[in-house]
Protein backbone atom coordinates (compact mmCIF):
# COMPACT_ATOMS: atom_id res chain seq x y z
CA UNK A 1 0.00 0.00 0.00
CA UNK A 2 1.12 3.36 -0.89
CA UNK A 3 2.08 5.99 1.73
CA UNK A 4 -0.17 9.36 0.95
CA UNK A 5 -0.42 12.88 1.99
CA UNK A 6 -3.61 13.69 3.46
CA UNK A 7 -5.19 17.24 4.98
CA UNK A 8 -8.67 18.47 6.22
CA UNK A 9 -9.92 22.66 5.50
CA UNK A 10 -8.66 22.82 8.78
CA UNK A 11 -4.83 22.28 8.52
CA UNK A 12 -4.51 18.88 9.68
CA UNK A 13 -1.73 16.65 8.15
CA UNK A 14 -1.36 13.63 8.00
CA UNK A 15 0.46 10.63 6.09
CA UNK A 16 -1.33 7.63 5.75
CA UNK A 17 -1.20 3.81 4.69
CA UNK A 18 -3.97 3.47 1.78
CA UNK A 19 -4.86 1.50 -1.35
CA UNK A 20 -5.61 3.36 -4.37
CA UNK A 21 -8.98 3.11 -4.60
CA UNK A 22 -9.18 3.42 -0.43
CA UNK A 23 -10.71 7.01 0.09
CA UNK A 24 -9.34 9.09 3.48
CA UNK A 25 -10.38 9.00 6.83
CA UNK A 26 -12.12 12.08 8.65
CA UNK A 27 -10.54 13.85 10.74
CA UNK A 28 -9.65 13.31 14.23
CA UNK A 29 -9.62 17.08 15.00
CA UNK A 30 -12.51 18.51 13.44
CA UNK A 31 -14.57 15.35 11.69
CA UNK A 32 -14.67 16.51 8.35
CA UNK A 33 -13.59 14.41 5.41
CA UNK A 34 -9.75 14.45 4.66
CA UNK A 35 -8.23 14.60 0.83
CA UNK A 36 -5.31 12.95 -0.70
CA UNK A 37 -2.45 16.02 -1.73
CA UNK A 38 -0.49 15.75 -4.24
CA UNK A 39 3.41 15.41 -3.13
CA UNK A 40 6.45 16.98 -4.27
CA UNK A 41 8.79 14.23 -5.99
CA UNK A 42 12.82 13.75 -6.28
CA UNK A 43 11.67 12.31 -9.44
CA UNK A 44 14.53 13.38 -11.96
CA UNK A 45 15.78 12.33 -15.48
CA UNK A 46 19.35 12.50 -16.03
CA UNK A 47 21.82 11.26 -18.60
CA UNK A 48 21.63 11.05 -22.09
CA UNK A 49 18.19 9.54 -22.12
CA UNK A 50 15.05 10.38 -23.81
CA UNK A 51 14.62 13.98 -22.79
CA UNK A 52 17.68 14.88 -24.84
CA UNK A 53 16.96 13.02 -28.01
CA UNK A 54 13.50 14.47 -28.41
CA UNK A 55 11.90 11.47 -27.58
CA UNK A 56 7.87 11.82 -28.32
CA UNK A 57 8.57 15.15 -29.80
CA UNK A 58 8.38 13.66 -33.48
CA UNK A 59 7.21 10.96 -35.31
CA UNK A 60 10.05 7.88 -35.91
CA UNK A 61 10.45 9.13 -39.53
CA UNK A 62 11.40 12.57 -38.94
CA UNK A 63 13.59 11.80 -36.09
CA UNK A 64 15.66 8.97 -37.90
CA UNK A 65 15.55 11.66 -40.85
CA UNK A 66 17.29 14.41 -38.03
CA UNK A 67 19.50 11.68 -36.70
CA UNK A 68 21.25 10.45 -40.22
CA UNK A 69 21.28 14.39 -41.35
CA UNK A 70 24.21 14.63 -38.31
């Protein structure tokens, strides 16, 4: 199960143990219904992978075509 972010309207955070389709808990603090945030990442591409060779950019044709024109 996937760790997630919650918070109620009034300022309560909390990280939680649910499955995907699992919706939030209320509150302990006020009662209302809590919602799933969305978290910062450390997601990050490096290297010489697809976001330097224009990956999705083009169609195959056209970037074969820019790749032989080198």
């Amino acid at each position: 199960m996937p760790i997630y972010e919650i918070e109620c309207t009034c300022g309560n955070k909390q990280e939680v143990y649910l499955k995907v389709d699992q919706e939030p808990s209320r509150c302990p603090k006020c009662g209302h219904q809590m919602k799933k945030m969305i978290s910062a990442t450390t997601f990050i591409l490096r290297g010489r992978g697809w976001a330097n060779d224009g990956y999705g950019l083009y169609n195959t044709k056209k970037v074969k075509g820019k790749q032989n024109a080198k």
